[in-house]
C-alpha atoms as a PDB file:
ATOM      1  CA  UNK A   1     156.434 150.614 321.443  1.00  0.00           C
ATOM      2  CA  UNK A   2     156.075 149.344 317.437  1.00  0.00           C
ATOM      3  CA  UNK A   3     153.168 148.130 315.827  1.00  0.00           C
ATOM      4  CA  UNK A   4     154.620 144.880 316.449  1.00  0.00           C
ATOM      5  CA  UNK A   5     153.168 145.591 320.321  1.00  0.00           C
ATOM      6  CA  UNK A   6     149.956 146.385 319.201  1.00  0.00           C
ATOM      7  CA  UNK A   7     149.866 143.183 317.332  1.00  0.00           C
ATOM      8  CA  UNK A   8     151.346 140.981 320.385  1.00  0.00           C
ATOM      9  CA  UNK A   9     148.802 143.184 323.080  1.00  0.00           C
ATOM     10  CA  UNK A  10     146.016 141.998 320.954  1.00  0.00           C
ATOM     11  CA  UNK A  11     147.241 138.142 320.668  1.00  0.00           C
ATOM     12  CA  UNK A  12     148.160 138.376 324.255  1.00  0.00           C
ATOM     13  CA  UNK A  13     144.405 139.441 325.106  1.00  0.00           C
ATOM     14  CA  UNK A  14     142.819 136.562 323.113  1.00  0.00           C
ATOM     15  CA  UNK A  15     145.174 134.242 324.506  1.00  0.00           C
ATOM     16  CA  UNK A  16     145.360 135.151 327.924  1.00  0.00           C
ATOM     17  CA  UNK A  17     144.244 132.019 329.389  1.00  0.00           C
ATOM     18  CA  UNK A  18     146.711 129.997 327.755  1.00  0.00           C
ATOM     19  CA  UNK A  19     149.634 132.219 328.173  1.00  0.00           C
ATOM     20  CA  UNK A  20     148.635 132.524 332.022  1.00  0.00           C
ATOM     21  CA  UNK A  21     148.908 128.380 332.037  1.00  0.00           C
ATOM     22  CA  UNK A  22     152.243 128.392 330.527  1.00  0.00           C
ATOM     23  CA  UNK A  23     153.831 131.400 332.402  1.00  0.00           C
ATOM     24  CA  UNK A  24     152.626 129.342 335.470  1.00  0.00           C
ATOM     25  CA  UNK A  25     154.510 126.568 334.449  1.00  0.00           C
ATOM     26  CA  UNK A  26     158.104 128.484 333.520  1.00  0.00           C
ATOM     27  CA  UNK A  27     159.942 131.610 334.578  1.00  0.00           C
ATOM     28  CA  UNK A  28     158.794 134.617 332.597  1.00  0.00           C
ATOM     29  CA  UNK A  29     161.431 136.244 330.479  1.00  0.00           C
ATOM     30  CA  UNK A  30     162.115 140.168 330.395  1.00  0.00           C
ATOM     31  CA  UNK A  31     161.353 140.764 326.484  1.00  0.00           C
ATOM     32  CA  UNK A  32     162.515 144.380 325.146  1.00  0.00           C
ATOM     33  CA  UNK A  33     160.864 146.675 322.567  1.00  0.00           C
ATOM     34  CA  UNK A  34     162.412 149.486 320.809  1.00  0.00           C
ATOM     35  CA  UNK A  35     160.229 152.013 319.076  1.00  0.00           C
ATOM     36  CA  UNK A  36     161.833 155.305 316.857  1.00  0.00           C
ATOM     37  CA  UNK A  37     159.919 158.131 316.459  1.00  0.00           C
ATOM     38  CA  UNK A  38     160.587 160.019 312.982  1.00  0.00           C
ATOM     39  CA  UNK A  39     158.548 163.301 312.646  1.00  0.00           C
ATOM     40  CA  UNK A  40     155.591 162.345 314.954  1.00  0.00           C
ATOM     41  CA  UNK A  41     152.749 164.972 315.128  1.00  0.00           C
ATOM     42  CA  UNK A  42     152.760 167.963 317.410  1.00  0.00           C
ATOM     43  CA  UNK A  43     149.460 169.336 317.863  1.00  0.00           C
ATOM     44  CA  UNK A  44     148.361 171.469 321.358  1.00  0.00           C
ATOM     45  CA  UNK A  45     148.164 174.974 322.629  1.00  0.00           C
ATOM     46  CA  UNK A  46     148.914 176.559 325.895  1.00  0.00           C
ATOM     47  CA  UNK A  47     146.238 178.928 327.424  1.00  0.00           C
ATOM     48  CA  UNK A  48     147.836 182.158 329.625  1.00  0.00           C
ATOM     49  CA  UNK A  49     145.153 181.999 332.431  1.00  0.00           C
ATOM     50  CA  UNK A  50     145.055 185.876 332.434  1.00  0.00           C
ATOM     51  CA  UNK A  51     144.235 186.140 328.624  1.00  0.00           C
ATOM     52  CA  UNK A  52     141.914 183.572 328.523  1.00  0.00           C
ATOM     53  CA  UNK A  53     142.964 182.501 324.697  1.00  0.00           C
ATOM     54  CA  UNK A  54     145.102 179.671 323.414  1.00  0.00           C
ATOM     55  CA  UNK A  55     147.823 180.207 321.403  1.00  0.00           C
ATOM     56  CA  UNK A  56     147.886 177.419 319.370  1.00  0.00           C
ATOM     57  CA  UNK A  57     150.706 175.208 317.930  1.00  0.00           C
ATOM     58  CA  UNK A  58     151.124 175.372 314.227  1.00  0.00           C
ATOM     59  CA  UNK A  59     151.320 172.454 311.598  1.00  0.00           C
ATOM     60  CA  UNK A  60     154.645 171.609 311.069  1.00  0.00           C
ATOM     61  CA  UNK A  61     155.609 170.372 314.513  1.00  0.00           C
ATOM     62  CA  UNK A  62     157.011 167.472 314.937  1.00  0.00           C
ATOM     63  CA  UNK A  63     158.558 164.980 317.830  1.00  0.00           C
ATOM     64  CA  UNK A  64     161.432 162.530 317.271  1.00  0.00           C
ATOM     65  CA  UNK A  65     163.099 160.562 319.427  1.00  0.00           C
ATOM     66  CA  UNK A  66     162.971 156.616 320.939  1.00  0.00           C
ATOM     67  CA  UNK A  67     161.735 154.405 323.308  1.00  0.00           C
ATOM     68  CA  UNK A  68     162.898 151.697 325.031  1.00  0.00           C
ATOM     69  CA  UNK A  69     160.347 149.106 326.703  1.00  0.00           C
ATOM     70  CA  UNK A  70     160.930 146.124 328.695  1.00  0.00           C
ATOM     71  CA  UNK A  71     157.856 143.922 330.195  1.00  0.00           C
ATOM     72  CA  UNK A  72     157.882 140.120 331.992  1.00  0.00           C
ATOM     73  CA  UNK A  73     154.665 137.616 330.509  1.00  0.00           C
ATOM     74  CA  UNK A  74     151.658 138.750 329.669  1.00  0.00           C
ATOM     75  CA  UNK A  75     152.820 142.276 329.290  1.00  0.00           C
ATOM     76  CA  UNK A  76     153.435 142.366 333.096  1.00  0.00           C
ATOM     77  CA  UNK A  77     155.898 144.464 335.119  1.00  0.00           C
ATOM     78  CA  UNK A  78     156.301 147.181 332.308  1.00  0.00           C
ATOM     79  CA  UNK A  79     158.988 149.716 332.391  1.00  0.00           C
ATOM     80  CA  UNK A  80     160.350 151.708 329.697  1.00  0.00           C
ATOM     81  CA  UNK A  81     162.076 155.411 329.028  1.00  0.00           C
ATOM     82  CA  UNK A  82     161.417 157.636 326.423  1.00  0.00           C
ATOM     83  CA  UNK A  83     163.410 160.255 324.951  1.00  0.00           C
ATOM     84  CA  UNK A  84     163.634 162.923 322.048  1.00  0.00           C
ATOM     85  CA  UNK A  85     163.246 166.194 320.984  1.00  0.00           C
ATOM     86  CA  UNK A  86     160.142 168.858 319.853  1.00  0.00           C
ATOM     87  CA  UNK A  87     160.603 170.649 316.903  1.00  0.00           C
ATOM     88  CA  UNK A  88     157.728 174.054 316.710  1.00  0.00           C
ATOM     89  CA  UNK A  89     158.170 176.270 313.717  1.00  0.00           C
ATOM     90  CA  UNK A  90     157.872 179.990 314.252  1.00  0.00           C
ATOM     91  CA  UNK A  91     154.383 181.462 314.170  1.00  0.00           C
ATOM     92  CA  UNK A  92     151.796 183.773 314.330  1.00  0.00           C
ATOM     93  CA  UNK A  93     148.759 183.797 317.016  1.00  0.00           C
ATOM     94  CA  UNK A  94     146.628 186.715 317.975  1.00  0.00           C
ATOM     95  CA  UNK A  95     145.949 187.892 321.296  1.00  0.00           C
ATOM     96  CA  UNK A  96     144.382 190.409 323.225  1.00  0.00           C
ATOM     97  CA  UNK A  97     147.630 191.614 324.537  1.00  0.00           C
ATOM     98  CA  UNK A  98     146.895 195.380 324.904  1.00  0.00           C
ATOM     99  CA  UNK A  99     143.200 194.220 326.059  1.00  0.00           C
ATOM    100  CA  UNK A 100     140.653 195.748 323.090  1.00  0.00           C
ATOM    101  CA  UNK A 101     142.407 195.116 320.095  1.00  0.00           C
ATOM    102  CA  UNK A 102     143.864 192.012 318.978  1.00  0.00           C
ATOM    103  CA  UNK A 103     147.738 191.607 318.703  1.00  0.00           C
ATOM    104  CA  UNK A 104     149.249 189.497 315.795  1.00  0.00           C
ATOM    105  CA  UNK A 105     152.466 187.981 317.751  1.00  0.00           C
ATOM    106  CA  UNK A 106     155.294 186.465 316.212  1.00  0.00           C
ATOM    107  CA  UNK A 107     155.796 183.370 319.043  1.00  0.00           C
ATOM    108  CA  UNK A 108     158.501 180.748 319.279  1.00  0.00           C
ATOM    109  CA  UNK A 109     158.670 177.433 321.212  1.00  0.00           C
ATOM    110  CA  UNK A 110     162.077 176.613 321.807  1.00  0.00           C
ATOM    111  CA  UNK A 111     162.747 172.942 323.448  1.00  0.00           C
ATOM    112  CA  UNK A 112     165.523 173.022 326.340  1.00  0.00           C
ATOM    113  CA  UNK A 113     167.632 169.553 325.931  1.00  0.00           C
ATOM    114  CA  UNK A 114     165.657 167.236 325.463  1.00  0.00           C
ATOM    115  CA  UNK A 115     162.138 165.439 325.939  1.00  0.00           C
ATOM    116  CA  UNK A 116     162.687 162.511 328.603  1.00  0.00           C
ATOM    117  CA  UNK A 117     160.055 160.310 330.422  1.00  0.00           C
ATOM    118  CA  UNK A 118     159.284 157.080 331.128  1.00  0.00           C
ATOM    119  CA  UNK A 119     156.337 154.472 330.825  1.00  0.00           C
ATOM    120  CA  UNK A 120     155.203 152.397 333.769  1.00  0.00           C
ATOM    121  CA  UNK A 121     152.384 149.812 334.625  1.00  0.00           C
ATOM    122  CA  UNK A 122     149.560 151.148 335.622  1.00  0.00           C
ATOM    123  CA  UNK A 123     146.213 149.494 337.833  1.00  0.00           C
ATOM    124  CA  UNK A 124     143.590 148.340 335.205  1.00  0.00           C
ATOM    125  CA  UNK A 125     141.437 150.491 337.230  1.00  0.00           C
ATOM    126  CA  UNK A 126     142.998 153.522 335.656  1.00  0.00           C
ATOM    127  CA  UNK A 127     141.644 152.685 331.968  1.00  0.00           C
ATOM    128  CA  UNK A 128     138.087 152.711 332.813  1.00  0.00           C
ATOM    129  CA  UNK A 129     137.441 152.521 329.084  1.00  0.00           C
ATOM    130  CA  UNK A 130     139.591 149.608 328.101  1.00  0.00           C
ATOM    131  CA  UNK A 131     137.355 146.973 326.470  1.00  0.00           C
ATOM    132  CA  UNK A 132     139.997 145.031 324.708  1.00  0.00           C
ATOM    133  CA  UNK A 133     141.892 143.893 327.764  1.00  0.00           C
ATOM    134  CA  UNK A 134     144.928 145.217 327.106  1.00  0.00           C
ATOM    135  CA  UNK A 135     147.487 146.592 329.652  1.00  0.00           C
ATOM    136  CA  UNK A 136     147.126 149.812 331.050  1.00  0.00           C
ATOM    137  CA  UNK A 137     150.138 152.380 331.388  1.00  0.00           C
ATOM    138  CA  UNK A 138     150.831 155.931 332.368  1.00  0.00           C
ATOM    139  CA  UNK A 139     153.267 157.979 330.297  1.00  0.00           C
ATOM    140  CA  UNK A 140     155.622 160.574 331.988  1.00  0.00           C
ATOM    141  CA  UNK A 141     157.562 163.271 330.349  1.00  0.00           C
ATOM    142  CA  UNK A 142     159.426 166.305 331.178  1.00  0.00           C
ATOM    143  CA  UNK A 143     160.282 168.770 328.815  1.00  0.00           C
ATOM    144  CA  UNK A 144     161.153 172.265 329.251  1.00  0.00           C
ATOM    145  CA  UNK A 145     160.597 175.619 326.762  1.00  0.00           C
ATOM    146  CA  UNK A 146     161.602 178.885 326.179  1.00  0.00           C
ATOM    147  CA  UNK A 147     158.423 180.386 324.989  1.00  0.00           C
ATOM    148  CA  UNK A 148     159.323 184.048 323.312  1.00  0.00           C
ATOM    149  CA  UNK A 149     157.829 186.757 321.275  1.00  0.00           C
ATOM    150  CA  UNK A 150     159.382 188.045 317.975  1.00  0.00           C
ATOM    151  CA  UNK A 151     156.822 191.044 316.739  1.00  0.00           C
ATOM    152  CA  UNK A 152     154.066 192.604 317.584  1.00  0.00           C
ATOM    153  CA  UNK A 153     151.190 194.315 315.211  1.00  0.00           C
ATOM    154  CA  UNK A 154     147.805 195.375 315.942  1.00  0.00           C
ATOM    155  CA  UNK A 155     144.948 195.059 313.629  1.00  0.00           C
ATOM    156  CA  UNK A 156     141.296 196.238 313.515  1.00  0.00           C
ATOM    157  CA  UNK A 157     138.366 193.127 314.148  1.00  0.00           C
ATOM    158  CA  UNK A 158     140.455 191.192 312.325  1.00  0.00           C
ATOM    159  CA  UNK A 159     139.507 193.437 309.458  1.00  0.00           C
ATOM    160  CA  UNK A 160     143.149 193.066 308.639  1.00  0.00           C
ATOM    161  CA  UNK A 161     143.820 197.042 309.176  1.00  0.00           C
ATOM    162  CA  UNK A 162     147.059 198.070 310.299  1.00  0.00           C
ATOM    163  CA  UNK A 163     147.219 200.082 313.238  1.00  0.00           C
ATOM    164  CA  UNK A 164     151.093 200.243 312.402  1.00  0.00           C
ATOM    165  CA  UNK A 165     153.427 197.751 311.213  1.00  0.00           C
ATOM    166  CA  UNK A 166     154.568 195.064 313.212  1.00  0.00           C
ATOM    167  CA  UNK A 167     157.174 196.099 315.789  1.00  0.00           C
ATOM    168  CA  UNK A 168     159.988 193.749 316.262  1.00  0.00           C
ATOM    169  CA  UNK A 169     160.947 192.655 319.748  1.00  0.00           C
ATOM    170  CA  UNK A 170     163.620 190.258 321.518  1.00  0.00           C
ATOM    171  CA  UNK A 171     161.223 188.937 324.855  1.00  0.00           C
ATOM    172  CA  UNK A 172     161.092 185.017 326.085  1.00  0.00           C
ATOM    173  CA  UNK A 173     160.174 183.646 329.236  1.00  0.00           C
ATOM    174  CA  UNK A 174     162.644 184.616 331.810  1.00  0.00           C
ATOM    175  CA  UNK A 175     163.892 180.873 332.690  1.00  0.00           C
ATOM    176  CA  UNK A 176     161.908 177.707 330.360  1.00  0.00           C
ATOM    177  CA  UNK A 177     158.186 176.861 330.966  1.00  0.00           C
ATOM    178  CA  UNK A 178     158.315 173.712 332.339  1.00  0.00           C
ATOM    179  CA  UNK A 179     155.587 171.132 331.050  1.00  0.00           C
ATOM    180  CA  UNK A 180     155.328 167.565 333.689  1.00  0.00           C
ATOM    181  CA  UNK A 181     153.359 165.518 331.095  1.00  0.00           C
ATOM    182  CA  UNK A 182     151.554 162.481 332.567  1.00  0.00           C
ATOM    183  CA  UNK A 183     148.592 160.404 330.978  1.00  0.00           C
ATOM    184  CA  UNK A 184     147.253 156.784 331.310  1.00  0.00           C
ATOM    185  CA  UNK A 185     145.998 155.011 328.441  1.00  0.00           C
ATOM    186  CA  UNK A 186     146.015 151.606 327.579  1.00  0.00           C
ATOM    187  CA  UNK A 187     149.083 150.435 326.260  1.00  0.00           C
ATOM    188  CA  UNK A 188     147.732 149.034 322.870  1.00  0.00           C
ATOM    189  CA  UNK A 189     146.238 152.955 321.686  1.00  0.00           C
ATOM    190  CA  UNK A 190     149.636 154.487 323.075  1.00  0.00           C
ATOM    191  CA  UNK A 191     151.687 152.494 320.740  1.00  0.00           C
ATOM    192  CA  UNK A 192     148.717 153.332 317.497  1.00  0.00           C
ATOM    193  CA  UNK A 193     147.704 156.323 318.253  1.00  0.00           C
ATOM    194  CA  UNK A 194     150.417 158.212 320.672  1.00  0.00           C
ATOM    195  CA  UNK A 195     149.873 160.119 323.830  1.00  0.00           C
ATOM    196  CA  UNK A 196     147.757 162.875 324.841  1.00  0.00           C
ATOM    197  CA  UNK A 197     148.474 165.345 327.521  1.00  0.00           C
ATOM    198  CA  UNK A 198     146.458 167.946 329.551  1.00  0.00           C
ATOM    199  CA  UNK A 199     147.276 169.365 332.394  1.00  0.00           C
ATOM    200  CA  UNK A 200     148.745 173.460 333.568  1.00  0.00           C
ATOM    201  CA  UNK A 201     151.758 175.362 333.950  1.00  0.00           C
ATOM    202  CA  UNK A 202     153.457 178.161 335.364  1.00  0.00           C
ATOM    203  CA  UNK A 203     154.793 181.223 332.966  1.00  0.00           C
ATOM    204  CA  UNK A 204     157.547 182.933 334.816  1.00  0.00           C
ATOM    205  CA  UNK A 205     157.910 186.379 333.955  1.00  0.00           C
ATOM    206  CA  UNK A 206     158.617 187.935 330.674  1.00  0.00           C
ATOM    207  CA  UNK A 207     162.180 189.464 329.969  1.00  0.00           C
ATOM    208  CA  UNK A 208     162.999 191.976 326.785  1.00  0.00           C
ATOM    209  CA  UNK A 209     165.972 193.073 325.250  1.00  0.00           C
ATOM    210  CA  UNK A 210     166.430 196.416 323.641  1.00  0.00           C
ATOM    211  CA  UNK A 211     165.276 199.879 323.949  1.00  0.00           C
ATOM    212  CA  UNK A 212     161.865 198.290 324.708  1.00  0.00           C
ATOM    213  CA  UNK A 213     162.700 196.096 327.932  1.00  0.00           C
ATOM    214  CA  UNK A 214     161.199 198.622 330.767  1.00  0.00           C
ATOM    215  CA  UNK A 215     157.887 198.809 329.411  1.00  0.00           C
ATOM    216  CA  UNK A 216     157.571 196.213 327.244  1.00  0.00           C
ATOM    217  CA  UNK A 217     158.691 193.174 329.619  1.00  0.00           C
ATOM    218  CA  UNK A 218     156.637 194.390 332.589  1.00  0.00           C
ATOM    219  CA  UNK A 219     153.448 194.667 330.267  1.00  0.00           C
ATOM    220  CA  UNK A 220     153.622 191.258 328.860  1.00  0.00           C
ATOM    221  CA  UNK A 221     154.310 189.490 332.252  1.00  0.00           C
ATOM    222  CA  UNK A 222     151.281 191.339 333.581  1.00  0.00           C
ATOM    223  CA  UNK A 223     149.142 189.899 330.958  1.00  0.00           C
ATOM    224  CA  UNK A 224     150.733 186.351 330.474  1.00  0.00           C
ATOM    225  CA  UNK A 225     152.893 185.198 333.562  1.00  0.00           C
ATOM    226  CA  UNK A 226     151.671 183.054 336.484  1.00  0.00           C
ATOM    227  CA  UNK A 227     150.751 179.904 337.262  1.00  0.00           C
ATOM    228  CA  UNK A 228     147.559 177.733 336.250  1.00  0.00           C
ATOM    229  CA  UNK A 229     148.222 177.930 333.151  1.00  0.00           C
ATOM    230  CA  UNK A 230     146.034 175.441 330.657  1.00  0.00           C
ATOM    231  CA  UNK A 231     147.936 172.763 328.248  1.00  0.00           C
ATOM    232  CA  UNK A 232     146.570 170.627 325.832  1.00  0.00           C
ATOM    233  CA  UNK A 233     149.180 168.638 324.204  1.00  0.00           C
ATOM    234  CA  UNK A 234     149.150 165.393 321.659  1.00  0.00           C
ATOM    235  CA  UNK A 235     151.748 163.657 319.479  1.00  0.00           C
ATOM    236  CA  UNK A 236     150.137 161.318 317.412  1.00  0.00           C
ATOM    237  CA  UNK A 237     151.482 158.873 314.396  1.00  0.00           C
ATOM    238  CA  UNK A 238     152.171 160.386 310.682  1.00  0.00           C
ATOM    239  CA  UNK A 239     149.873 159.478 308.360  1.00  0.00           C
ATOM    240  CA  UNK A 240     146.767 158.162 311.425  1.00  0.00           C
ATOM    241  CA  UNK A 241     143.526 160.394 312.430  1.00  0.00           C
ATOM    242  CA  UNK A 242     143.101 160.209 315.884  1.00  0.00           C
ATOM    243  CA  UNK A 243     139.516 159.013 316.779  1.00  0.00           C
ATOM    244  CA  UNK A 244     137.724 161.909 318.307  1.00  0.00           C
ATOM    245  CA  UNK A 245     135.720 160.691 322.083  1.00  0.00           C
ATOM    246  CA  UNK A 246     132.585 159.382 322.212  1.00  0.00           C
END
């Protein structure tokens, strides 16, 4: 997926007719794209069902990796992979953790190997939207996190009053959260734009280390484990604005 697909989706489109004369007349070849990925955008959150709030992603995040894609024709019969890696900075987000006061909490994302997925064809039917007449695809990826928790500090209304200074801790996930991304979007605003992702999760159970494991680790996987768990999750091209829906 390049620019260089957008370009030949678009031609392809306007030229259909022709190209569907000519493919009729000789054996389609498989053609294959390569796309890198340097330091795509990483924008999302991931909403424990039992808090109710989204701890959201912070700037700096970043996916880079590469794509292979391999189509017959008019963009017909496409198959590709896609691999790479998410990079999340550590962060802050606040959270009702101990249920009336908010909780600043120190939060990591921590990719497990890597991101890996593939891209298919998908039925035209599944782009109800697509007015250019461009192919439509769905996007599969796996990847896998340890999600953990690095401090803990209470403040008033968000009056910024310290109830205490933040507490260090040493808690993640008990085994990676495991994210099954799938969209479909046309195959022209994939390669611009980049894929977006919703969908839920599970949270297995919180584990601590330290002094603080027995009370700490079964109050956190009280208030954050379990499954139905809401994900939003983009990565979109540096530099582009992604057009917000109509």
């Amino acid at each position: 997926m390049s620019l260089r697909i957008g370009r030949i989706v678009a031609l392809a489109a306007s030229l259909g007719a022709i190209g569907a004369m000519s493919l009729a007349a000789t054996a389609a070849a498989t053609e294959v794209e390569h796309q890198e990925f340097n330091n795509w955008v990483v924008a999302g959150s991931l909403t424990p069902k039992k808090l109710n709030e989204p701890v959201v992603l912070p700037k700096g995040s970043t996916f880079n990796g590469n794509a292979e894609l391999q189509y017959t024709g008019n963009f017909e019969n496409i198959s590709g992979t896609v691999t790479g890696t998410v990079a999340v900075p550590p962060f802050n987000a606040s959270l009702a953790l101990l249920g009336v006061l908010p909780t600043t909490v120190g939060v990591t994302f921590q990719e497990v190997g890597n991101s890996e997925g593939t891209v298919t064809s998908a039925p035209e039917s599944a782009c109800p939207n697509n007015t250019g007449g461009t192919p439509c695809v769905t996007m599969s990826v796996l990847t896998n996190v340890n999600v953990g928790i690095t401090t803990l500090g209470t403040s008033v209304g968000g009056s910024g009053v310290s109830l205490g200074a933040s507490v260090g801790t040493s808690c993640e996930t008990s085994e990676p959260v495991s994210f099954h991304l799938s969209t479909q979007m046309t195959l022209n605003k994939l390669d611009i734009y980049g894929p977006q992702f919703t969908g839920t999760t599970t949270i297995p159970p919180i584990k601590c280390e330290g002094p603080e494991a027995l009370l700490l680790a079964p109050a956190l996987s009280a208030v954050m484990s379990g499954p139905d768990n809401a994900y939003e999750l983009e990565i979109t091209r540096p530099g582009l604005t992604r057009p917000k829906p109509s």
